[in-house]
Structure formats: C-alpha cells, structure tokens
PDB file of N, CA and C in Angstrom:
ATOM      1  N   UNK A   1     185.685   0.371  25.320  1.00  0.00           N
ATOM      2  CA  UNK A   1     186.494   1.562  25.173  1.00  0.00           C
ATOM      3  C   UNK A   1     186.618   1.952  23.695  1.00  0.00           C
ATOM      4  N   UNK A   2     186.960   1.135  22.875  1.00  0.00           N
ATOM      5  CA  UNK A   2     186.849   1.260  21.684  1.00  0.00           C
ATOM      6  C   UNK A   2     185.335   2.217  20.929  1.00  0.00           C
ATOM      7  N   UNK A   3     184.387   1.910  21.454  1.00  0.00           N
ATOM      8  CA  UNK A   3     183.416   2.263  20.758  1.00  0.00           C
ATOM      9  C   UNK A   3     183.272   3.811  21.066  1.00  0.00           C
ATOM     10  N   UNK A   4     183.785   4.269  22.389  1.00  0.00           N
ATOM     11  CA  UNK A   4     183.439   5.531  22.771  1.00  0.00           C
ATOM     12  C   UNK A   4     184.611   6.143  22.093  1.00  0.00           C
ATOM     13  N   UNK A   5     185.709   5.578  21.530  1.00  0.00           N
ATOM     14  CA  UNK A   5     186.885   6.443  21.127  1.00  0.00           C
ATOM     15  C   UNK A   5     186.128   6.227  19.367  1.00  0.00           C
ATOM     16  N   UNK A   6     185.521   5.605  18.947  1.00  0.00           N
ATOM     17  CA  UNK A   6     185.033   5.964  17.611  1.00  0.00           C
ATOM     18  C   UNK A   6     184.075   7.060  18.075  1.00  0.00           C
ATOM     19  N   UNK A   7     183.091   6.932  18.390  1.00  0.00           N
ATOM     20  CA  UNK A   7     182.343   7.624  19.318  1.00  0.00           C
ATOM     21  C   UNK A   7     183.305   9.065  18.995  1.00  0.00           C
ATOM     22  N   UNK A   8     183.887   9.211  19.391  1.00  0.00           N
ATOM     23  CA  UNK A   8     185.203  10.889  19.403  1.00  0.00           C
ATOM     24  C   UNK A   8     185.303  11.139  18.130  1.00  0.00           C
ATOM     25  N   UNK A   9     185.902  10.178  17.784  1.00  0.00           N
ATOM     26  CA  UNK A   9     186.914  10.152  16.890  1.00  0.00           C
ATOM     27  C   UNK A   9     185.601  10.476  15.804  1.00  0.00           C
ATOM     28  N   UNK A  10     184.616   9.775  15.734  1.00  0.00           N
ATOM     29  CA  UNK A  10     183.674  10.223  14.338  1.00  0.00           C
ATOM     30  C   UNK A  10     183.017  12.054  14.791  1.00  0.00           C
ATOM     31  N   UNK A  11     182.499  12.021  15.771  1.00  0.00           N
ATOM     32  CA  UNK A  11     182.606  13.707  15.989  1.00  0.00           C
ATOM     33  C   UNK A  11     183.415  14.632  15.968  1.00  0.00           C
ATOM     34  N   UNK A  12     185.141  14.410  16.142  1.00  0.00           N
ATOM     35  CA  UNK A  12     186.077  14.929  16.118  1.00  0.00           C
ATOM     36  C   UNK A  12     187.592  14.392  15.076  1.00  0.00           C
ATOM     37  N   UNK A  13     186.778  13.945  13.670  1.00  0.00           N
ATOM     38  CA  UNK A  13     187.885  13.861  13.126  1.00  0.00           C
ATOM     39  C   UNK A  13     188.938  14.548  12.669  1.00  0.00           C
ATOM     40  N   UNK A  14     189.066  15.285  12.950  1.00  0.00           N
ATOM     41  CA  UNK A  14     190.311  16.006  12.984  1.00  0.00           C
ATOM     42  C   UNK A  14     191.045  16.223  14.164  1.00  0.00           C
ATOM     43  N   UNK A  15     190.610  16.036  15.099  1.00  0.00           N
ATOM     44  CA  UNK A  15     191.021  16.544  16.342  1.00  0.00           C
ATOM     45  C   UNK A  15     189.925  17.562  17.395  1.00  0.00           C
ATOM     46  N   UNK A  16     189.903  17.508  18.769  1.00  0.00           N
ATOM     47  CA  UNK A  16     189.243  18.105  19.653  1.00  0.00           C
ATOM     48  C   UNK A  16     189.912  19.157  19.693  1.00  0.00           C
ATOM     49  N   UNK A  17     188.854  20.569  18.890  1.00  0.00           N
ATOM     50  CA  UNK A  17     189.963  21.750  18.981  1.00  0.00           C
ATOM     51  C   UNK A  17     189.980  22.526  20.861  1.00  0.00           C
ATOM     52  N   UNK A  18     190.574  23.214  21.196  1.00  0.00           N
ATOM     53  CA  UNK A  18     190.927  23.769  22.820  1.00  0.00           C
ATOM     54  C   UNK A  18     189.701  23.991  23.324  1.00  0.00           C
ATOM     55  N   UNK A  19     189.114  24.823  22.573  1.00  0.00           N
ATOM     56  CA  UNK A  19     187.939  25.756  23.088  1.00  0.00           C
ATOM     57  C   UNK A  19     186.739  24.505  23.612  1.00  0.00           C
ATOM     58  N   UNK A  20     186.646  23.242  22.850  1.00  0.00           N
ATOM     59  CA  UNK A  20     186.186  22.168  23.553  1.00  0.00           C
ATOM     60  C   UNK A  20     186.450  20.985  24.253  1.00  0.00           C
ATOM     61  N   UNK A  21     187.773  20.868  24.712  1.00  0.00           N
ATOM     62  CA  UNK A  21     188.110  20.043  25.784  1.00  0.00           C
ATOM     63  C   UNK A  21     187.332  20.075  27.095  1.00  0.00           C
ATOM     64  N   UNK A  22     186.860  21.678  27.815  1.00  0.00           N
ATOM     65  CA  UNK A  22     186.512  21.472  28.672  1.00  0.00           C
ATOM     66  C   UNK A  22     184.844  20.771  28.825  1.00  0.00           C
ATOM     67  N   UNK A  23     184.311  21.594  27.777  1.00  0.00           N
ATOM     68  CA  UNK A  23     182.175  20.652  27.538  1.00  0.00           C
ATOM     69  C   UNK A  23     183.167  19.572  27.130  1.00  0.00           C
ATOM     70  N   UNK A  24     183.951  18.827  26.291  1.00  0.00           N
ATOM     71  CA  UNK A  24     183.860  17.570  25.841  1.00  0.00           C
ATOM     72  C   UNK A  24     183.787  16.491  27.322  1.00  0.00           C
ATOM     73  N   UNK A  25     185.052  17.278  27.862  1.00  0.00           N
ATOM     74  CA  UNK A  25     185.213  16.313  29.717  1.00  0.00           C
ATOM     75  C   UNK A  25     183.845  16.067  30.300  1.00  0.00           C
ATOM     76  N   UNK A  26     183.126  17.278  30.086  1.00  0.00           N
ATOM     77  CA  UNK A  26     181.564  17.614  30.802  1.00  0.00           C
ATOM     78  C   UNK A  26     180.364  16.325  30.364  1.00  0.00           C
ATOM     79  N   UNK A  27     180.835  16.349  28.700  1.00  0.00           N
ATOM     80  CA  UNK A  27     179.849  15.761  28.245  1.00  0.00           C
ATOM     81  C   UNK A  27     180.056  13.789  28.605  1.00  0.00           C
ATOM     82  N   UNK A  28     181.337  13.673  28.614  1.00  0.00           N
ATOM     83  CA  UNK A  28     182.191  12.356  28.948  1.00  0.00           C
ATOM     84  C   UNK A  28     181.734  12.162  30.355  1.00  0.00           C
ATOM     85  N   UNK A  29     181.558  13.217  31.223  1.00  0.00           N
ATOM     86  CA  UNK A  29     181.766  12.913  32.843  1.00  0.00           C
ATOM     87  C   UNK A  29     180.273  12.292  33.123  1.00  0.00           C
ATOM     88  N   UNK A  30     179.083  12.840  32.315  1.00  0.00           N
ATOM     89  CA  UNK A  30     178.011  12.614  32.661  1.00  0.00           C
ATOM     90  C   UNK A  30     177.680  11.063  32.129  1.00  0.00           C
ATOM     91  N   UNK A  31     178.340  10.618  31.719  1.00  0.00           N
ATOM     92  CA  UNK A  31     178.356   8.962  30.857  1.00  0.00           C
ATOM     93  C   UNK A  31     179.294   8.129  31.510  1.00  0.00           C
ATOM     94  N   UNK A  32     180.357   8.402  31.743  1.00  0.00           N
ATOM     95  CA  UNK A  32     181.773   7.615  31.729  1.00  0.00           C
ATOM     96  C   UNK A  32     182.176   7.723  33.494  1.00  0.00           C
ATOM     97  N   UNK A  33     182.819   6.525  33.896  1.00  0.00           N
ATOM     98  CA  UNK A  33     183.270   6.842  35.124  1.00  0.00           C
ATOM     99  C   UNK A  33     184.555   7.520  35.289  1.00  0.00           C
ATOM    100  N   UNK A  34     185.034   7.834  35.990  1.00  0.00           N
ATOM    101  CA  UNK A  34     186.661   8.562  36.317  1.00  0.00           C
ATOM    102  C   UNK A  34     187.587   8.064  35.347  1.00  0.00           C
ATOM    103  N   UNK A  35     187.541   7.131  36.007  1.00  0.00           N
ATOM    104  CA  UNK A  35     188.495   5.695  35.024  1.00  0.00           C
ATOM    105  C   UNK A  35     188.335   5.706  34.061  1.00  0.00           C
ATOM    106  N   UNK A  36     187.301   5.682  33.050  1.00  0.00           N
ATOM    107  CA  UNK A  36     186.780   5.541  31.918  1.00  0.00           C
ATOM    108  C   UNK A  36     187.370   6.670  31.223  1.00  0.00           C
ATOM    109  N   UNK A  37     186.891   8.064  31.823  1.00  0.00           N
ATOM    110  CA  UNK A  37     187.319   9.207  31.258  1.00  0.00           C
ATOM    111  C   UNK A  37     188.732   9.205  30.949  1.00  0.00           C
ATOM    112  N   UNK A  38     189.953   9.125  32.082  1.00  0.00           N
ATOM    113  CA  UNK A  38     190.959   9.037  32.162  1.00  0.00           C
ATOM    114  C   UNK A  38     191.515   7.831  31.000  1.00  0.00           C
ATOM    115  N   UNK A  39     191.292   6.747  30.593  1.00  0.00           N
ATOM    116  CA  UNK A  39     191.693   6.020  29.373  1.00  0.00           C
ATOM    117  C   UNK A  39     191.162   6.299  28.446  1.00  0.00           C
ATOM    118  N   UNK A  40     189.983   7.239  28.563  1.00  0.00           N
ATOM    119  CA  UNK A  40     189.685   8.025  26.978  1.00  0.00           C
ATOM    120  C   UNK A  40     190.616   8.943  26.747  1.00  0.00           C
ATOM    121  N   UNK A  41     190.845  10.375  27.700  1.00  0.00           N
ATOM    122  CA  UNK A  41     192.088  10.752  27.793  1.00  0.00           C
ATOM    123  C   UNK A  41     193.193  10.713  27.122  1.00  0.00           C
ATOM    124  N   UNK A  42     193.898   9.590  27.638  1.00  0.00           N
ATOM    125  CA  UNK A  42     194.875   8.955  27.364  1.00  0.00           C
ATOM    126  C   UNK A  42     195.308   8.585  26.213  1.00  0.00           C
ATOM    127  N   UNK A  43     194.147   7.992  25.461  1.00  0.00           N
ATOM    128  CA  UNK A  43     194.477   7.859  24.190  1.00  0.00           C
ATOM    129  C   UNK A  43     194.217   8.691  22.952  1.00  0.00           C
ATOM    130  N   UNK A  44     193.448   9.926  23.729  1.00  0.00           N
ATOM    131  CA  UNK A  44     193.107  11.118  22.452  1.00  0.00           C
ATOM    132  C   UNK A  44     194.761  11.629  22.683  1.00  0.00           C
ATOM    133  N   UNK A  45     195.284  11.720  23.779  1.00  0.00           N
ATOM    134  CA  UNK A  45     196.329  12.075  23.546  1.00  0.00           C
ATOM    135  C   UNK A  45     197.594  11.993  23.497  1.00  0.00           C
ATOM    136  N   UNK A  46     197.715  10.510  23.209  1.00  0.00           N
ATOM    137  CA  UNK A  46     198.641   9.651  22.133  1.00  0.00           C
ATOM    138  C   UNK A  46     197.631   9.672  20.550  1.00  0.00           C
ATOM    139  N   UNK A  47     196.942  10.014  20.007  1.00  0.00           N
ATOM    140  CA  UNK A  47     196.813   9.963  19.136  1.00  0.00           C
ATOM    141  C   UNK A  47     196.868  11.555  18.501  1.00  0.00           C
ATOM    142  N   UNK A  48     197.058  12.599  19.471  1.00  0.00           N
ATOM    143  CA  UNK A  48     196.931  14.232  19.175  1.00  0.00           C
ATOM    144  C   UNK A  48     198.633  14.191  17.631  1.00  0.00           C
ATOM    145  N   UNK A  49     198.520  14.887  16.942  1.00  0.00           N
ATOM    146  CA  UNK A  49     199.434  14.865  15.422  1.00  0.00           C
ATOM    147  C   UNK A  49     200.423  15.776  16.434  1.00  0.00           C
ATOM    148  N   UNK A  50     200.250  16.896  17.173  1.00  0.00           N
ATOM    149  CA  UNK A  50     201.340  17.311  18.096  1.00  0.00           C
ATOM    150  C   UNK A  50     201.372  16.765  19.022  1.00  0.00           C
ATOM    151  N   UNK A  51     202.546  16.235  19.753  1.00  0.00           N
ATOM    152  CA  UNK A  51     202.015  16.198  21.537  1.00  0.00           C
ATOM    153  C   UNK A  51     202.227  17.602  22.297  1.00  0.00           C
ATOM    154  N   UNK A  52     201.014  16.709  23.058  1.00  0.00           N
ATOM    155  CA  UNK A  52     200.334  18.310  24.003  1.00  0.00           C
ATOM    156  C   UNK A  52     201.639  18.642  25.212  1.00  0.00           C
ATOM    157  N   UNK A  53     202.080  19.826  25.111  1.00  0.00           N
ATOM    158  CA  UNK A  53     203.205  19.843  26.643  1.00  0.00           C
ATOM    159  C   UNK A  53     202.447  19.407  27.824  1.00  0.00           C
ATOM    160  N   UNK A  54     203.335  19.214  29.078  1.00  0.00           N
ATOM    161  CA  UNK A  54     203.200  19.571  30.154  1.00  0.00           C
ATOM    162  C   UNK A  54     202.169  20.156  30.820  1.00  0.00           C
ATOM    163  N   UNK A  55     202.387  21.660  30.319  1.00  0.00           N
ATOM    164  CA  UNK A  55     201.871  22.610  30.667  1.00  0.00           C
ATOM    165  C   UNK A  55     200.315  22.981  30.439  1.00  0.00           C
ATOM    166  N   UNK A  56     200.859  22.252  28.866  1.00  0.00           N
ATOM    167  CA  UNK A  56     199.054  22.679  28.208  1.00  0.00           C
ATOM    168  C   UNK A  56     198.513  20.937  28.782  1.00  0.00           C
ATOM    169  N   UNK A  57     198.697  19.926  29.397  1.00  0.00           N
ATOM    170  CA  UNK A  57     197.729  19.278  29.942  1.00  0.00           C
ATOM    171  C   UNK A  57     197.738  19.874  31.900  1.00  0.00           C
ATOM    172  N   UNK A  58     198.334  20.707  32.448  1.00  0.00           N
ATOM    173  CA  UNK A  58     198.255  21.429  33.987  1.00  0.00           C
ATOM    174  C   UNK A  58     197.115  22.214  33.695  1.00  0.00           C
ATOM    175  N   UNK A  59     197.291  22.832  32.499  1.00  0.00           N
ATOM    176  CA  UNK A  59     196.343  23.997  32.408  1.00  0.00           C
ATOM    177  C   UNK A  59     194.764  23.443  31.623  1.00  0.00           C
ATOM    178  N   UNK A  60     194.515  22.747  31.296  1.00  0.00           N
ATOM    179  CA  UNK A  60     193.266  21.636  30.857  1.00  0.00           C
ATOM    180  C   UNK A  60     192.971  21.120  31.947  1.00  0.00           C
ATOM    181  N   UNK A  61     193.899  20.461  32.541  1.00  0.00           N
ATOM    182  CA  UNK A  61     193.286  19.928  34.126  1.00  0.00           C
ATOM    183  C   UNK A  61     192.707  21.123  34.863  1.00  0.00           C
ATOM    184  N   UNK A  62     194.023  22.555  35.117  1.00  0.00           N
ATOM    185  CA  UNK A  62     193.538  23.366  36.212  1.00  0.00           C
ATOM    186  C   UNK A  62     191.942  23.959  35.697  1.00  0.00           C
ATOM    187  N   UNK A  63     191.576  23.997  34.275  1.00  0.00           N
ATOM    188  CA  UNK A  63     190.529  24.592  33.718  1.00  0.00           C
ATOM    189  C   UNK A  63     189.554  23.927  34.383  1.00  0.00           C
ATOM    190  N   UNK A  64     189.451  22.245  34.252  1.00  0.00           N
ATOM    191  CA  UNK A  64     188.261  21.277  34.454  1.00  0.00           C
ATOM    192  C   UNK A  64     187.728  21.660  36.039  1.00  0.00           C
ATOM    193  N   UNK A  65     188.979  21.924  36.859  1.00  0.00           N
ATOM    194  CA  UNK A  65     188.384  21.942  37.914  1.00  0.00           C
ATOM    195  C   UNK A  65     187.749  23.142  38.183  1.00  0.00           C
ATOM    196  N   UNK A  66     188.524  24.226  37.615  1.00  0.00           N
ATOM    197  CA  UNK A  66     188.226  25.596  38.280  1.00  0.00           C
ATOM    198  C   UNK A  66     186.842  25.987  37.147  1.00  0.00           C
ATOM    199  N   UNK A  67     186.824  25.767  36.388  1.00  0.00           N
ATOM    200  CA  UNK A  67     185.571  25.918  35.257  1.00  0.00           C
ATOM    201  C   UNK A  67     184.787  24.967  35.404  1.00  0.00           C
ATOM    202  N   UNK A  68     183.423  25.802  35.088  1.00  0.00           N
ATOM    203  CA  UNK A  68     182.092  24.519  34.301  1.00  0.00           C
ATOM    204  C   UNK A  68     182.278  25.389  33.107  1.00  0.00           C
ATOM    205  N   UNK A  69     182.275  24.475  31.635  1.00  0.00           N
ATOM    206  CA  UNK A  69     181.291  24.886  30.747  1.00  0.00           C
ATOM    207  C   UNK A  69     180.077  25.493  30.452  1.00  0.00           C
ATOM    208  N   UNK A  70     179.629  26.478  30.051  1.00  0.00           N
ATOM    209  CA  UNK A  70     178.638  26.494  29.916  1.00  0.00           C
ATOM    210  C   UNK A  70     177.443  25.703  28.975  1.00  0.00           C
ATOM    211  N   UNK A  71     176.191  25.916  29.319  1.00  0.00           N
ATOM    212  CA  UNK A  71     175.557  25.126  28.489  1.00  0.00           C
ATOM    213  C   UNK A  71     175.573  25.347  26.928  1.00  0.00           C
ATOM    214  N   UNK A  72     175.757  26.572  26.893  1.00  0.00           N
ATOM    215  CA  UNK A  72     176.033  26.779  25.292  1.00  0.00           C
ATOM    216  C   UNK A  72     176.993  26.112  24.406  1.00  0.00           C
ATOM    217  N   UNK A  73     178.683  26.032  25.374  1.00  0.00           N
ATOM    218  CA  UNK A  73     179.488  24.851  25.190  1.00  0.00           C
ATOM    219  C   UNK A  73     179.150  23.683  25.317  1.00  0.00           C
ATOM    220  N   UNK A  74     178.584  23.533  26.368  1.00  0.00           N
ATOM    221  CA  UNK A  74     178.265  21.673  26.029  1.00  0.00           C
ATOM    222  C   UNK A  74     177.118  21.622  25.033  1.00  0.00           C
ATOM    223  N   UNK A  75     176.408  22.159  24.584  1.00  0.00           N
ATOM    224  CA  UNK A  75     175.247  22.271  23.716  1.00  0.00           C
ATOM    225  C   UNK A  75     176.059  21.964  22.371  1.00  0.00           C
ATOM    226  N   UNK A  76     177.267  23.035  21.615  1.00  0.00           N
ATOM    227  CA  UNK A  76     178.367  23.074  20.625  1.00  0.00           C
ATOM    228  C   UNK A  76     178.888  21.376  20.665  1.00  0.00           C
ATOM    229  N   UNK A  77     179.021  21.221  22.264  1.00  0.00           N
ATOM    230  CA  UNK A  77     179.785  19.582  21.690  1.00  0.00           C
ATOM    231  C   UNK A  77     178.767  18.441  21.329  1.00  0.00           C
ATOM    232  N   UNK A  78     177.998  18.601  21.917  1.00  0.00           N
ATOM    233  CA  UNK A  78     176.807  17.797  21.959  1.00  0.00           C
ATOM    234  C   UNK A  78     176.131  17.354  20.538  1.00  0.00           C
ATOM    235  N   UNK A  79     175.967  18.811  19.373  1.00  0.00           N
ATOM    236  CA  UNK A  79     175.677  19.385  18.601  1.00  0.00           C
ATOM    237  C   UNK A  79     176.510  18.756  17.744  1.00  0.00           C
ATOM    238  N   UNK A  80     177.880  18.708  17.813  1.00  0.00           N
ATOM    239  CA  UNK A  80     178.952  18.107  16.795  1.00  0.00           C
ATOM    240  C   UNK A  80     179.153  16.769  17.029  1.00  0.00           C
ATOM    241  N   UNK A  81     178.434  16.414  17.979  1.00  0.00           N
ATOM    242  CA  UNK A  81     178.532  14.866  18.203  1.00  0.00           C
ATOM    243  C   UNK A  81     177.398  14.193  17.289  1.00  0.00           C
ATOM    244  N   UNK A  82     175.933  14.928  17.215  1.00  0.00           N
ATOM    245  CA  UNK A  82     175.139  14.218  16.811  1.00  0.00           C
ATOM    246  C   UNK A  82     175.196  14.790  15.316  1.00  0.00           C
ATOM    247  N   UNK A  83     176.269  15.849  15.204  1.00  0.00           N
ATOM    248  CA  UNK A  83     176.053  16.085  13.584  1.00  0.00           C
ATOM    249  C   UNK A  83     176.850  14.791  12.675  1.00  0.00           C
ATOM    250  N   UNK A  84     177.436  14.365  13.664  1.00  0.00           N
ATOM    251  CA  UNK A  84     178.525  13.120  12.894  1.00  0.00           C
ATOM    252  C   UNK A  84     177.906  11.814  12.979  1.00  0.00           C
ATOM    253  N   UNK A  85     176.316  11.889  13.664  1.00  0.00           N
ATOM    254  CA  UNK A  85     175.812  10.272  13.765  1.00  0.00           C
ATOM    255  C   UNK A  85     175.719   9.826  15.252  1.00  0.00           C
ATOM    256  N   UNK A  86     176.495  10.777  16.184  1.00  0.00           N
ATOM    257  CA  UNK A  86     177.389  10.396  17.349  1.00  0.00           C
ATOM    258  C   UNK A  86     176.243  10.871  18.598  1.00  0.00           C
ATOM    259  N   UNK A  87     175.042  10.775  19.056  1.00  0.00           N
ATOM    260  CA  UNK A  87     174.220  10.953  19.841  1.00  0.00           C
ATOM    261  C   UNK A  87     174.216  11.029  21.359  1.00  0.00           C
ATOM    262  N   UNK A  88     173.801  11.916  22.027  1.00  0.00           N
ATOM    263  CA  UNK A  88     174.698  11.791  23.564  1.00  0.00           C
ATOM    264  C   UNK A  88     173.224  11.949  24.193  1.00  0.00           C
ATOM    265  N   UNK A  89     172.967  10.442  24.634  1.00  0.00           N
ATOM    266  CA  UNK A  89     171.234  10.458  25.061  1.00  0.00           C
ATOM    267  C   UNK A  89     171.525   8.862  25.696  1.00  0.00           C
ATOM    268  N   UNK A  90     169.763   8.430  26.459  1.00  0.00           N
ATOM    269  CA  UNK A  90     169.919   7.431  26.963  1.00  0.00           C
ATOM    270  C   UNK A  90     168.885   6.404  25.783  1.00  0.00           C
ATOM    271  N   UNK A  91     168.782   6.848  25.115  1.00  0.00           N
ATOM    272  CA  UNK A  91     167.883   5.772  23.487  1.00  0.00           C
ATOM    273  C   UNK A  91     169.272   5.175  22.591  1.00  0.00           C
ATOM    274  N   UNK A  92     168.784   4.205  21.799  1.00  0.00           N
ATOM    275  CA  UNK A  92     169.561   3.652  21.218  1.00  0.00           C
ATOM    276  C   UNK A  92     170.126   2.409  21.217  1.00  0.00           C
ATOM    277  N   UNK A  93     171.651   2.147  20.446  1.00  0.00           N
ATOM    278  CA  UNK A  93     171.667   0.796  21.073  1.00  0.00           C
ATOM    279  C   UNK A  93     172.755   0.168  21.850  1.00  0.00           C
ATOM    280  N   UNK A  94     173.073   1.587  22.718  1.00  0.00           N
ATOM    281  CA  UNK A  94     173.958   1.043  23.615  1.00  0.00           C
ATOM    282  C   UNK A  94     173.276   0.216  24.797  1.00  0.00           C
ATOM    283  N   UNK A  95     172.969  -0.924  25.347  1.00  0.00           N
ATOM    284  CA  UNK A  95     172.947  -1.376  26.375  1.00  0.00           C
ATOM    285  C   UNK A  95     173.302  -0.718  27.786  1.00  0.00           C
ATOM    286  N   UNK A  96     174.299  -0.182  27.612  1.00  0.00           N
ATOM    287  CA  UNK A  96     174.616   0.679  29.125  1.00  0.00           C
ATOM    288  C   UNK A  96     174.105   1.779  28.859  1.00  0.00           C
ATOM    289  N   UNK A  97     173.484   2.157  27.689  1.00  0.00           N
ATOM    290  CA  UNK A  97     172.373   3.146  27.998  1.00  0.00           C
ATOM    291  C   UNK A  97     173.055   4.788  28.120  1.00  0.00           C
ATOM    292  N   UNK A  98     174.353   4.296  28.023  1.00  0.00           N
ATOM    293  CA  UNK A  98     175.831   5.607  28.365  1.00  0.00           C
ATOM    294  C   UNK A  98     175.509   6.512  26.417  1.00  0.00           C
ATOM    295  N   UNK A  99     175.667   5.655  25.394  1.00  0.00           N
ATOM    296  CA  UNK A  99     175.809   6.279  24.097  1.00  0.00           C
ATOM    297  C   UNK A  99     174.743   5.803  22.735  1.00  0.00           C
ATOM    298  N   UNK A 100     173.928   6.798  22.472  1.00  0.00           N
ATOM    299  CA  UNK A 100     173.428   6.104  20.938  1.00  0.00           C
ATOM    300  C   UNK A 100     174.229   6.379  20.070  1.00  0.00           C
ATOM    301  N   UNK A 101     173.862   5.552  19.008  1.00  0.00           N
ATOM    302  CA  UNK A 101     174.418   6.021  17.525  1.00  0.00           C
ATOM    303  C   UNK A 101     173.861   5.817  16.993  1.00  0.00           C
ATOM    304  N   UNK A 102     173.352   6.539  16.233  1.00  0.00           N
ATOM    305  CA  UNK A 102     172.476   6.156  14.763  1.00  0.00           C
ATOM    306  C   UNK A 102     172.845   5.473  13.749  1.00  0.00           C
ATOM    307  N   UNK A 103     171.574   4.472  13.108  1.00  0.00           N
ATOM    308  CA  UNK A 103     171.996   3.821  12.333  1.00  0.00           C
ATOM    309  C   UNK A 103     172.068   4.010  10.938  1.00  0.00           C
ATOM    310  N   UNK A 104     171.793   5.530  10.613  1.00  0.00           N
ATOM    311  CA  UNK A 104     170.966   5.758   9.615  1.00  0.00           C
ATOM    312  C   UNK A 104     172.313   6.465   8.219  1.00  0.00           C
ATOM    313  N   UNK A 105     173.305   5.735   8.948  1.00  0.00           N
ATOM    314  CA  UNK A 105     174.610   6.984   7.717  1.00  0.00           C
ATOM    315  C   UNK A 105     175.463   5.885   6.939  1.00  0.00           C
TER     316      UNK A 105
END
C-alpha cells in the first residue's frame, strides 16, 4: 500500500486537483482491487490540507458511477503520472506487474 500511495503522492504532490479524481479512480481501478482502491482512498483523504465535506465525497462517488472519464482525462492522469517517474504499464519492477517506476531520477 505504501508504494502505490508514493506512487500518488510523487505524481500528485500537491494534491489530486477535482477535475482528476474521476480518470485518477479509472486509472487505480484498472490495477487495484475494490479494496485496494478504497484504502488508497482513504488515506489521500486523511492526508487532503482541507477535509473534503460530506457532500463533496456523495458527489465524487455519485460522479464515479454515473461518469466514465474520458480518454483524454485518463490520458492527463496517466501523463502526470509518468511525468513524475510514476509509470502506469505492465514493464518494470513491480512484480504484480500492477505499477512501474522508473529508475532513472
């Protein structure tokens, strides 16, 4: 768990701005199981500098379901993942084959 929250955390140091929560879930769902997702979740948001209301996690949920991303969005997250080192492919040296990272920074 740790590695996928550096994993974030080095593509999104500052924070996961709105407009990509929903490709970020997209890009997580295709790697991560339910479970997995849900304790990644969890801890982006105990670590968010505001906490998120209520409302604004009903309305992130109601988005995930009722929305797909488009590919252009998941392309943007994808894009900021590997601009940080952070690679979303099955090469590399994750063993589960779920995340690369480059070794090269």
């Amino acid at each position: 768990m740790q590695r996928i929250l550096g994993w974030l955390r080095g593509g999104y140091n500052e924070g996961v701005p709105h407009q990509d929560y929903i490709p970020l879930l997209e890009v997580l769902h295709r790697r991560l199981s339910d479970a997995e997702v849900d304790a990644v979740v969890g801890t982006l948001i105990e670590d968010e500098p505001e906490p998120l209301s209520r409302s604004a996690i009903i309305d992130a949920m109601k988005r995930r379901v009722l929305e797909r991303p488009t590919e252009e969005d998941v392309a943007r997250v994808v894009a900021r993942l590997a601009s940080a080192g952070f690679a979303v492919g099955d090469d590399g040296d994750d063993p589960s084959g779920r995340f690369a990272v480059r070794e090269d920074f």
